[in-house]
PDB file of N, CA and C in Angstrom:
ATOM      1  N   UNK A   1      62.159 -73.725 -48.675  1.00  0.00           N
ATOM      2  CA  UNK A   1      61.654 -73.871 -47.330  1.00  0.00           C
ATOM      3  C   UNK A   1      60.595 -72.831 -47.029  1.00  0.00           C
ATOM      4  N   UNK A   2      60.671 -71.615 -47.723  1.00  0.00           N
ATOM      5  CA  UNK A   2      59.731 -71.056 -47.186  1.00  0.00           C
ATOM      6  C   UNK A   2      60.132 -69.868 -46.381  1.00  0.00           C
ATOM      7  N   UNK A   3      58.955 -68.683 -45.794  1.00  0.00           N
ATOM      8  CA  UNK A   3      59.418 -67.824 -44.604  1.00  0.00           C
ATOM      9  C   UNK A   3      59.449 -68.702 -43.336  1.00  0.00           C
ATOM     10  N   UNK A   4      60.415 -68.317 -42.803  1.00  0.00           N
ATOM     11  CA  UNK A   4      60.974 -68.770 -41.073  1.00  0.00           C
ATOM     12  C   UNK A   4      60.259 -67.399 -40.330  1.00  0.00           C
ATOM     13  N   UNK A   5      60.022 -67.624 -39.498  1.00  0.00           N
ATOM     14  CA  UNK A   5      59.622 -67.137 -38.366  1.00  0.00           C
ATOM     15  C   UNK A   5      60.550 -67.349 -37.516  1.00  0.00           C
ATOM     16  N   UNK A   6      61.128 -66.593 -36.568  1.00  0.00           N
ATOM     17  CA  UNK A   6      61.658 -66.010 -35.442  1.00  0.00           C
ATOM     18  C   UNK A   6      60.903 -66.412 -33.913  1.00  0.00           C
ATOM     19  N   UNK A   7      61.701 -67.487 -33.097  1.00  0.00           N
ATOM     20  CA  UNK A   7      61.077 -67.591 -31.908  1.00  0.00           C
ATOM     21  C   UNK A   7      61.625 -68.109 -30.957  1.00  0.00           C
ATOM     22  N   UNK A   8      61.466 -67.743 -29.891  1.00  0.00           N
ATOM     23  CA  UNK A   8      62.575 -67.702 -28.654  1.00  0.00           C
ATOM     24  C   UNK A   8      61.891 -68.818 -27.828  1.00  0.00           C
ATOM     25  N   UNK A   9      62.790 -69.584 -27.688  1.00  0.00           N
ATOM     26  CA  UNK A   9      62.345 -70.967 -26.607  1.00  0.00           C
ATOM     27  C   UNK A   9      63.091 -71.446 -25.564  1.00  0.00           C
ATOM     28  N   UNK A  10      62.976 -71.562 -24.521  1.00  0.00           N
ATOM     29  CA  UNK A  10      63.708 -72.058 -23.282  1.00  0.00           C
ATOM     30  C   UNK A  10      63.293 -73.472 -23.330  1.00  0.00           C
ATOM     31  N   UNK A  11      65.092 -74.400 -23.181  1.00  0.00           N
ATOM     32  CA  UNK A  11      65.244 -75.399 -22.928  1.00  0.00           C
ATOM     33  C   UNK A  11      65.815 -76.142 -21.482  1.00  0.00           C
ATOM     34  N   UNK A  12      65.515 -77.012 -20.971  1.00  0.00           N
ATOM     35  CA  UNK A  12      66.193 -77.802 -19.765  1.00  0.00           C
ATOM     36  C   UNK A  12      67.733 -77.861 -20.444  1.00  0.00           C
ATOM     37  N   UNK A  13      68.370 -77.946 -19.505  1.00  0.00           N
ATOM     38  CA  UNK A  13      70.145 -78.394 -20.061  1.00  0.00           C
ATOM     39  C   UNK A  13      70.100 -79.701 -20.670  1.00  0.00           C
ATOM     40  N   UNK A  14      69.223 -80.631 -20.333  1.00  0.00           N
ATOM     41  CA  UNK A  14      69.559 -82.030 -20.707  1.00  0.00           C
ATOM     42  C   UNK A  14      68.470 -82.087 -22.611  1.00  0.00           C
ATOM     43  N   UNK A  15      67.540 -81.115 -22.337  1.00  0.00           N
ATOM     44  CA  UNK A  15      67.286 -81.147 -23.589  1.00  0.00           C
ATOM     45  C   UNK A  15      67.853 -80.329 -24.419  1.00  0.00           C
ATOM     46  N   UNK A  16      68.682 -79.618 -24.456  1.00  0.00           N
ATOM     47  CA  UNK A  16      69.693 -78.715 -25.349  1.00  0.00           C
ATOM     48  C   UNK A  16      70.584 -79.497 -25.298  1.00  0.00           C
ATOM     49  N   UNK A  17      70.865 -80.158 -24.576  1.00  0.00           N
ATOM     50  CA  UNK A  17      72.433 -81.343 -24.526  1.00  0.00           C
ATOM     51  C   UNK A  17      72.063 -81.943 -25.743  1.00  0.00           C
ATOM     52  N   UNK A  18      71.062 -82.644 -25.122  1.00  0.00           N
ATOM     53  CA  UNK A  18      70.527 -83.865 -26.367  1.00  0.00           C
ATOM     54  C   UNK A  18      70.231 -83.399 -27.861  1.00  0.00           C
ATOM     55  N   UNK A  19      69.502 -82.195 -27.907  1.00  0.00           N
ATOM     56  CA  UNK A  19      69.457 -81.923 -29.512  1.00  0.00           C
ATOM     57  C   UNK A  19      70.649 -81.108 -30.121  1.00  0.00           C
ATOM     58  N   UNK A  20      71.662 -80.808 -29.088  1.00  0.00           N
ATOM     59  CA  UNK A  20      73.140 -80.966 -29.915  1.00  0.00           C
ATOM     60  C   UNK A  20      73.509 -81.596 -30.151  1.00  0.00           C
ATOM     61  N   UNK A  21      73.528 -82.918 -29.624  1.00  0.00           N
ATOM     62  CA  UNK A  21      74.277 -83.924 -29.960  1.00  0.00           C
ATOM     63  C   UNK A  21      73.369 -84.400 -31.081  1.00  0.00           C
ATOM     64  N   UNK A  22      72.298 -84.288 -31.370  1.00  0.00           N
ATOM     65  CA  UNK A  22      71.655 -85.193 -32.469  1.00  0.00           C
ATOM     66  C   UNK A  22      71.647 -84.457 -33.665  1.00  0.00           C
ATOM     67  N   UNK A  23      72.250 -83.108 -33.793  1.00  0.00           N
ATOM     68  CA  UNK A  23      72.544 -81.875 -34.112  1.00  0.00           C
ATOM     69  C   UNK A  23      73.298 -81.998 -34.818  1.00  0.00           C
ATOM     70  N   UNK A  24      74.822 -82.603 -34.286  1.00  0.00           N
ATOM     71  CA  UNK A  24      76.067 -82.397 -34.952  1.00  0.00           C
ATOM     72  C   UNK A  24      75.750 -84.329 -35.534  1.00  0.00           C
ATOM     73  N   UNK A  25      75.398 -85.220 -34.464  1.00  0.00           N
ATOM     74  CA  UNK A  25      75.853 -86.480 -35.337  1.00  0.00           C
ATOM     75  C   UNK A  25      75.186 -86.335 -36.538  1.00  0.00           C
ATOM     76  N   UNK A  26      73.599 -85.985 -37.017  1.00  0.00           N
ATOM     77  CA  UNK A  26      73.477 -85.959 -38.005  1.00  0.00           C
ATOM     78  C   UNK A  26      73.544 -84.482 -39.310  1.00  0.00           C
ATOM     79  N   UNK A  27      74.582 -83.930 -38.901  1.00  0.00           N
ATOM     80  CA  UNK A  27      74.999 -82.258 -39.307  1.00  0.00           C
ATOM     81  C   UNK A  27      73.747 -81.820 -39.769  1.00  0.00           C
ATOM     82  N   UNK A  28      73.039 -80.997 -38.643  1.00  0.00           N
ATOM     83  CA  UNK A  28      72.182 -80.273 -38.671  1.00  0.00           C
ATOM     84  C   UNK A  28      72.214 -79.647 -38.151  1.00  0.00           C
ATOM     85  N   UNK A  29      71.027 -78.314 -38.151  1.00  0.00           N
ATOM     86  CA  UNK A  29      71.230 -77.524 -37.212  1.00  0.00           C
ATOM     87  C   UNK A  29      70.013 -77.968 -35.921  1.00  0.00           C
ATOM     88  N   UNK A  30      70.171 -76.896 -34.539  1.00  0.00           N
ATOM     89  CA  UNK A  30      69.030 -77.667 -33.691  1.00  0.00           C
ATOM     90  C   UNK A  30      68.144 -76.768 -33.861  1.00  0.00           C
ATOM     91  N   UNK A  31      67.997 -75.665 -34.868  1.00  0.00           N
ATOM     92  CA  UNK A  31      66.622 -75.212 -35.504  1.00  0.00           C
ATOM     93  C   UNK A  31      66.132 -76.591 -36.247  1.00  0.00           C
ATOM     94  N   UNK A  32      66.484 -76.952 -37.358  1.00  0.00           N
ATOM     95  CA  UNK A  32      66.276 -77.779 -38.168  1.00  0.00           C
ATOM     96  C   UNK A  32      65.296 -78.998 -37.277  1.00  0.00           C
ATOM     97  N   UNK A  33      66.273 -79.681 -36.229  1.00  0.00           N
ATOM     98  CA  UNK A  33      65.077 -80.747 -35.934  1.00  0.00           C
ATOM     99  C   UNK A  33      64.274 -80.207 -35.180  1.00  0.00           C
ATOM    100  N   UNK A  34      63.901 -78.877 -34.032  1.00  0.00           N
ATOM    101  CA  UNK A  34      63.119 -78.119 -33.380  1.00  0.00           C
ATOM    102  C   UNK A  34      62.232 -78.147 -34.840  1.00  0.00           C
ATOM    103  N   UNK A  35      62.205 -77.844 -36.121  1.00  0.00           N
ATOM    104  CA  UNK A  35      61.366 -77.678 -36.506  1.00  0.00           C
ATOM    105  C   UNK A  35      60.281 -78.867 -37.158  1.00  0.00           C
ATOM    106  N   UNK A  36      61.220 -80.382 -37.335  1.00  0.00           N
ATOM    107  CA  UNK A  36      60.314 -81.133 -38.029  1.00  0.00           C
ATOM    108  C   UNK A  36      59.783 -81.598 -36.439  1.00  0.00           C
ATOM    109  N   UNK A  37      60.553 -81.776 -35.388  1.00  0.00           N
ATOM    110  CA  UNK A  37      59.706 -82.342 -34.019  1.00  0.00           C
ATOM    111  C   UNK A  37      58.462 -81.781 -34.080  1.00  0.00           C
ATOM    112  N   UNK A  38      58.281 -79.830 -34.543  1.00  0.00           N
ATOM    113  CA  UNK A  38      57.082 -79.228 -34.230  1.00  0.00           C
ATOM    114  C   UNK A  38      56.282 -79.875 -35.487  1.00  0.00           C
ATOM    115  N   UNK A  39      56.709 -80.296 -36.655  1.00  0.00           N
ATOM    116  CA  UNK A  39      55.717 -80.375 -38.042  1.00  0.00           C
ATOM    117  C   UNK A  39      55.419 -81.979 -37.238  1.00  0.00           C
ATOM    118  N   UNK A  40      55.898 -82.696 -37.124  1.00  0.00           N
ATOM    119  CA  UNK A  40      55.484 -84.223 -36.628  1.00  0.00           C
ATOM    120  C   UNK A  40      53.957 -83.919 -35.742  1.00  0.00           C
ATOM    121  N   UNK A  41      54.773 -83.170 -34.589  1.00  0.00           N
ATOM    122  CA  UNK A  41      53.397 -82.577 -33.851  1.00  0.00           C
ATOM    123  C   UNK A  41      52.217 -82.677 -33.910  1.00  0.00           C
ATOM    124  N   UNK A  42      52.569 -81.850 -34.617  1.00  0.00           N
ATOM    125  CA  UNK A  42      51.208 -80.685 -35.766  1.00  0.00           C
ATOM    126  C   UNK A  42      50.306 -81.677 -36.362  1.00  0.00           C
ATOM    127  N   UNK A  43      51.158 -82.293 -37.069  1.00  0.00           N
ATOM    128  CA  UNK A  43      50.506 -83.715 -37.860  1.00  0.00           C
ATOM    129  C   UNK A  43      50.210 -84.972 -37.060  1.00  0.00           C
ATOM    130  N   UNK A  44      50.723 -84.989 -35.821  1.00  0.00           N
ATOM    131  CA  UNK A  44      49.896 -85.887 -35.310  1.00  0.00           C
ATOM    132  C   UNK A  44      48.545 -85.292 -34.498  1.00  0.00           C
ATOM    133  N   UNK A  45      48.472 -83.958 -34.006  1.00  0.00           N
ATOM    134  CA  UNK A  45      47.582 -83.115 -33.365  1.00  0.00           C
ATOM    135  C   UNK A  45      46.569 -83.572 -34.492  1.00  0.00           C
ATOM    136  N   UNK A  46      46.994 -83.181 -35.781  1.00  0.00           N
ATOM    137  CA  UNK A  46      45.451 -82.724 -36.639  1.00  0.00           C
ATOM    138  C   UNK A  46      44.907 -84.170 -36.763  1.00  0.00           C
ATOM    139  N   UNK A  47      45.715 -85.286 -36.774  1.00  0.00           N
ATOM    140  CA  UNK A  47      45.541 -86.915 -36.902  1.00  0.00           C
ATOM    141  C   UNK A  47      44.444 -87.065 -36.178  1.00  0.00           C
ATOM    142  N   UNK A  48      44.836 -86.711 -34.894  1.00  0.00           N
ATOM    143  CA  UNK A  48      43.869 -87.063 -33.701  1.00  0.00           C
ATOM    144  C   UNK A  48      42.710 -86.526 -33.343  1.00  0.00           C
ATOM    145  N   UNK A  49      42.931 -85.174 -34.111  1.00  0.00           N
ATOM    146  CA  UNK A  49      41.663 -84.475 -33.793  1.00  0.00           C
ATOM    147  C   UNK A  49      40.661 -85.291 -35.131  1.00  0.00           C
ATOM    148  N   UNK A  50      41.032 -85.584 -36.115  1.00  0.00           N
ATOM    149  CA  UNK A  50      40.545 -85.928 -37.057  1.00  0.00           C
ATOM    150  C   UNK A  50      40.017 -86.729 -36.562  1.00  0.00           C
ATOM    151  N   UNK A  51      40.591 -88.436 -36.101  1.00  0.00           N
ATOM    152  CA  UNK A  51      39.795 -89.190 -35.376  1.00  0.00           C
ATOM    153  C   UNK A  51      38.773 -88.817 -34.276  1.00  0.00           C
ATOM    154  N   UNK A  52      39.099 -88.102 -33.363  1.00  0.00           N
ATOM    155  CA  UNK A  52      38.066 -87.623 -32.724  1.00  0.00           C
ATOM    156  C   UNK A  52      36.751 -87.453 -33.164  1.00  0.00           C
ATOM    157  N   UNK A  53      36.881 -86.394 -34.757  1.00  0.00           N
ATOM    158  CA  UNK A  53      35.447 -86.358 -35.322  1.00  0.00           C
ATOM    159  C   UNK A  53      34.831 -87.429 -35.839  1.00  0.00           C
ATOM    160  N   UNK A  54      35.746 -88.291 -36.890  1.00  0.00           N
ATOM    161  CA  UNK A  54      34.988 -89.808 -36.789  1.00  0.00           C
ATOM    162  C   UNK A  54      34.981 -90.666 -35.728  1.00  0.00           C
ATOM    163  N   UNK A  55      34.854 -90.582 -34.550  1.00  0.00           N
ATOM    164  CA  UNK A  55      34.895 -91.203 -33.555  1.00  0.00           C
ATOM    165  C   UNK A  55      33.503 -90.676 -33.466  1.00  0.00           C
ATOM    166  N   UNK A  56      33.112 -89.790 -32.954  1.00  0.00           N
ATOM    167  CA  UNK A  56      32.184 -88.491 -32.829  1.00  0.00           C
ATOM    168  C   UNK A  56      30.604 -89.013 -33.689  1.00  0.00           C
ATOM    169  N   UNK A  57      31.405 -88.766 -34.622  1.00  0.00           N
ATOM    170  CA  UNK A  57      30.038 -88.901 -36.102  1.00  0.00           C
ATOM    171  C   UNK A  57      29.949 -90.679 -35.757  1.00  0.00           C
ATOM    172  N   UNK A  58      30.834 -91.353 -35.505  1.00  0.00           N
ATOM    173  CA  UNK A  58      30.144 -92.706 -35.518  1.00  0.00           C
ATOM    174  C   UNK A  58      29.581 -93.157 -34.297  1.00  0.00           C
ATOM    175  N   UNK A  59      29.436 -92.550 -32.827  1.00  0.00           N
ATOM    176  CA  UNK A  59      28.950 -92.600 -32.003  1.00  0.00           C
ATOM    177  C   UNK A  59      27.987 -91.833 -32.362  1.00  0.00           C
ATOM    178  N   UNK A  60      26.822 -90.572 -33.333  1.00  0.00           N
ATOM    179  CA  UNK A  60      25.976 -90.087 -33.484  1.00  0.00           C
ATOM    180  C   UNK A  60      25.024 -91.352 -34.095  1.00  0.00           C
ATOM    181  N   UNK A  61      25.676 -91.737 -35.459  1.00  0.00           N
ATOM    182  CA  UNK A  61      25.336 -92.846 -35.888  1.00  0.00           C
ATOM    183  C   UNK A  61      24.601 -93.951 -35.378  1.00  0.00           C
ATOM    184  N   UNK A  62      25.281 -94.809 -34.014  1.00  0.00           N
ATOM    185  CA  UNK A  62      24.929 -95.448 -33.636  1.00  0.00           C
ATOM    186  C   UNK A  62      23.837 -95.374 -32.530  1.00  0.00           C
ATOM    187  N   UNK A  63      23.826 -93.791 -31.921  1.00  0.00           N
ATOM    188  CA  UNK A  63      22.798 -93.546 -31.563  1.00  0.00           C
ATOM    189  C   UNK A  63      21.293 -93.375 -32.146  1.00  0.00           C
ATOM    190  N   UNK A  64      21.785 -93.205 -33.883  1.00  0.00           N
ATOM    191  CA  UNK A  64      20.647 -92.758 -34.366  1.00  0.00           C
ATOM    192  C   UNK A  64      20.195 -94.122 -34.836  1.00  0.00           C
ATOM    193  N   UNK A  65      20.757 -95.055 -34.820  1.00  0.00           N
ATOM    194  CA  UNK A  65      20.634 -96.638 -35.227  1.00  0.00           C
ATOM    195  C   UNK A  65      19.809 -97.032 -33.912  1.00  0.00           C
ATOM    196  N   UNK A  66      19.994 -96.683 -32.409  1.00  0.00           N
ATOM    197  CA  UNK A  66      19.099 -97.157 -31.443  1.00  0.00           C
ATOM    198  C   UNK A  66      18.037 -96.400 -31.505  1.00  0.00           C
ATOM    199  N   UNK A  67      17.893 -95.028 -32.395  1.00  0.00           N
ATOM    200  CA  UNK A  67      16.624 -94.630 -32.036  1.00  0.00           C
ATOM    201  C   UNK A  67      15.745 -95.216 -33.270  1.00  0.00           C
ATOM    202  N   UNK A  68      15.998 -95.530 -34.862  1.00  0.00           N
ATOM    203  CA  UNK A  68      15.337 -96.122 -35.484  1.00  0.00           C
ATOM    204  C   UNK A  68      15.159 -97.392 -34.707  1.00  0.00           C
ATOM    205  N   UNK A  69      15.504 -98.652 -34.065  1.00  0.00           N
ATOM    206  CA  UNK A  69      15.058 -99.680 -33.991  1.00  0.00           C
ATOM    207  C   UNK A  69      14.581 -99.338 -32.660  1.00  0.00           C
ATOM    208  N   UNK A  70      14.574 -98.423 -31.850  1.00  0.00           N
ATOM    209  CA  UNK A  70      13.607 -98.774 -31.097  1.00  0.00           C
ATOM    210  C   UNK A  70      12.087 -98.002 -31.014  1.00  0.00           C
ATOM    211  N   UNK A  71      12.174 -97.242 -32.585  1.00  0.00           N
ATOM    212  CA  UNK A  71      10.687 -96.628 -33.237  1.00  0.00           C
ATOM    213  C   UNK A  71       9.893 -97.677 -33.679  1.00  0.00           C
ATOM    214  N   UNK A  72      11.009 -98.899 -34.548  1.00  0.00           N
ATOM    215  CA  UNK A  72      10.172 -99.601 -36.289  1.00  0.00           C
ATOM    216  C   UNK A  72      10.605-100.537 -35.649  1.00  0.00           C
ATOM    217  N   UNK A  73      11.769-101.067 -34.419  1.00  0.00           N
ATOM    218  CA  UNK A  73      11.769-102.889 -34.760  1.00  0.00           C
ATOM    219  C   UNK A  73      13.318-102.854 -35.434  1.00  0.00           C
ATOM    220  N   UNK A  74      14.066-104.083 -35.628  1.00  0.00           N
ATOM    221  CA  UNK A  74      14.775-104.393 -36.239  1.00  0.00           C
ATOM    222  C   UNK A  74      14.259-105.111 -37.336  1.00  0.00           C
ATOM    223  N   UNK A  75      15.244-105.707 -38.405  1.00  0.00           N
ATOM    224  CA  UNK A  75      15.172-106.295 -39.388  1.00  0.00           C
ATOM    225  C   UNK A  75      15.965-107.881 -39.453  1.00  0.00           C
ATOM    226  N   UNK A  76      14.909-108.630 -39.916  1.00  0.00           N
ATOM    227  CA  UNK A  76      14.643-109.918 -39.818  1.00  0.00           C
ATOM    228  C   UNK A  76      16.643-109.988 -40.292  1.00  0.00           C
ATOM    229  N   UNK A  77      17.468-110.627 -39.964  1.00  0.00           N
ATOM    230  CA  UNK A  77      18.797-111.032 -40.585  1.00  0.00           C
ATOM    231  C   UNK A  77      18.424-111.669 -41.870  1.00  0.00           C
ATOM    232  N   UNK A  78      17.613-112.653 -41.864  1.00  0.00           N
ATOM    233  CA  UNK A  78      17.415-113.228 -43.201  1.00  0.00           C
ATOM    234  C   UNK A  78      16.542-112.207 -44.676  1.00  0.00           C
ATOM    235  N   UNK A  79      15.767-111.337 -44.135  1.00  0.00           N
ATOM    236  CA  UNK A  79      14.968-110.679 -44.886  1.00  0.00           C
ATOM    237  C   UNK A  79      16.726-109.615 -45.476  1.00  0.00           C
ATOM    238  N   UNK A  80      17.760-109.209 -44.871  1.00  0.00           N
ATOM    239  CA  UNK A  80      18.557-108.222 -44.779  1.00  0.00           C
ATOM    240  C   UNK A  80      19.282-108.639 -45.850  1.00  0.00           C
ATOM    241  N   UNK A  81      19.645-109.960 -45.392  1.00  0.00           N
ATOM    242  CA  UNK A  81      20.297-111.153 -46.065  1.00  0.00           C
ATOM    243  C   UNK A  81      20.248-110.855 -48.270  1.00  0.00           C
ATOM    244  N   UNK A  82      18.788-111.140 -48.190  1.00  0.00           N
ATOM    245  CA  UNK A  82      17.743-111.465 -48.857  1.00  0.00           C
ATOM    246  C   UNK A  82      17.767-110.064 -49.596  1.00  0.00           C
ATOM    247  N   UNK A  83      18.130-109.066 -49.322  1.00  0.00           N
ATOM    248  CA  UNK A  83      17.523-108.047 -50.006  1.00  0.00           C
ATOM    249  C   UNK A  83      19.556-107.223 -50.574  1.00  0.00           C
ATOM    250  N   UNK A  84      20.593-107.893 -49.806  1.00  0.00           N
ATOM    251  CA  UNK A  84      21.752-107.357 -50.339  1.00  0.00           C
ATOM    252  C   UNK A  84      22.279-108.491 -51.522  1.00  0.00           C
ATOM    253  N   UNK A  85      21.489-109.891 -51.627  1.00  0.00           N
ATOM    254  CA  UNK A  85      21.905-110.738 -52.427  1.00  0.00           C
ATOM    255  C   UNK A  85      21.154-110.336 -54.062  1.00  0.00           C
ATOM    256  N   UNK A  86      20.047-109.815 -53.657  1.00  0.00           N
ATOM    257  CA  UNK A  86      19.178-109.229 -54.991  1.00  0.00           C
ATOM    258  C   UNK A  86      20.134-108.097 -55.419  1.00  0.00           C
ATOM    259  N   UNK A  87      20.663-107.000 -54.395  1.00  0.00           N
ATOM    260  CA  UNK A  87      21.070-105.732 -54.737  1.00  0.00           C
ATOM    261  C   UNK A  87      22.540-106.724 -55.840  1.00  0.00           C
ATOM    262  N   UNK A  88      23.341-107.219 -54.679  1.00  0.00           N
ATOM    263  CA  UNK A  88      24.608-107.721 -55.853  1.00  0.00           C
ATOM    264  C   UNK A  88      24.786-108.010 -56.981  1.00  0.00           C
ATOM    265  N   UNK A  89      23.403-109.215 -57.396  1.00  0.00           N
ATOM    266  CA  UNK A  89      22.637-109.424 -58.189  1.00  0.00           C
ATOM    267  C   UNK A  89      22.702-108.632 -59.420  1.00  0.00           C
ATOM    268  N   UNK A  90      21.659-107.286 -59.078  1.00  0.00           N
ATOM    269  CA  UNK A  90      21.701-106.826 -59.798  1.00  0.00           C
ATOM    270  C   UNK A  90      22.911-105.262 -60.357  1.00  0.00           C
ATOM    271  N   UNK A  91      23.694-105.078 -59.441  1.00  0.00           N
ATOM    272  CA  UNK A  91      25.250-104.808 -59.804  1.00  0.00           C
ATOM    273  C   UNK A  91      25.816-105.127 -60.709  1.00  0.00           C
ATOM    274  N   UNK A  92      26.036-106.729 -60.640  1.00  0.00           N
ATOM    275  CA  UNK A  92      26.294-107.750 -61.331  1.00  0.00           C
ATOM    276  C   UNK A  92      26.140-107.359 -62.728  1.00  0.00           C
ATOM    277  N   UNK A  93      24.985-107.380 -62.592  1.00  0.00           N
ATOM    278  CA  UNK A  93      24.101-107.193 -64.354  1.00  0.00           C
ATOM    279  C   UNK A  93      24.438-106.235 -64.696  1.00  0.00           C
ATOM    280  N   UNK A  94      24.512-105.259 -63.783  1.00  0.00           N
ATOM    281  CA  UNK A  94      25.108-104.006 -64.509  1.00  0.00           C
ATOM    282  C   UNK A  94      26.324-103.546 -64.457  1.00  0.00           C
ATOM    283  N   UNK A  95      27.234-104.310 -64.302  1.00  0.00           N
ATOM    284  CA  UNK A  95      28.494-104.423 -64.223  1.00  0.00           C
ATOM    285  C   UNK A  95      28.753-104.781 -65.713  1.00  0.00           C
ATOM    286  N   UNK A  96      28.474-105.974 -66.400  1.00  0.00           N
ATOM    287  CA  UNK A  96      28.548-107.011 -67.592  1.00  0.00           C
ATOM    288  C   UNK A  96      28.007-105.811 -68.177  1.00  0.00           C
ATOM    289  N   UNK A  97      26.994-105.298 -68.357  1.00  0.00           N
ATOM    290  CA  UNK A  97      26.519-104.029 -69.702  1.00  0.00           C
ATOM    291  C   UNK A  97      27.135-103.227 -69.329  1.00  0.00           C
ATOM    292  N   UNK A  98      28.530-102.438 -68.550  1.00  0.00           N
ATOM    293  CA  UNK A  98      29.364-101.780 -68.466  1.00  0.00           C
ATOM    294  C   UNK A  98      30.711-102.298 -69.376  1.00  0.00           C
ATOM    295  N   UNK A  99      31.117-103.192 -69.333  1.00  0.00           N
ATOM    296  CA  UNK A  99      32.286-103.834 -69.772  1.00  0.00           C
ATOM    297  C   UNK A  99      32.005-104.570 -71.020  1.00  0.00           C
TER     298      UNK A  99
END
């Protein structure tokens, strides 16, 4: 497990009720689940912050997508079309002289 750290926490009665009882039904101690409640936390904190930054970076993105098309224009769908069917294309080919 590791070093423990030492730390003093005040509970409501009904939440010390409750993590005794979930304490003893599943014989633990109420350090024990105080501590994965805090690791769950933690891991959902860093989850979210994580999304946040790709949330972030893909709203930069799409800003930087309105400032190219409204410098150059968009691109014809068919010309777009037209130019990822060549790229596959040639993948393709070089896929087969891989294998």
């Amino acid at each position: 497990m590791g070093t423990l750290y030492r730390a003093q926490i005040l509970l409501e009665p009904d939440q010390h009720k409750g993590l005794g009882e979930l304490a003893k039904r599943d014989g633990r101690s109420i350090s024990e689940i105080v501590r994965e409640v805090v690791r769950v936390y933690l891991s959902d904190q860093d989850q979210e912050a994580q999304l946040a930054r790709e949330l972030k970076a893909l709203e930069k993105l799409d800003e930087f997508r309105s400032m190219i098309k409204q410098q150059r224009g968009s691109l014809d769908d068919a010309i777009l079309e037209d130019a990822r069917e060549k790229r596959d294309q040639q993948l393709s080919f070089l896929w087969k002289d891989i294998r």
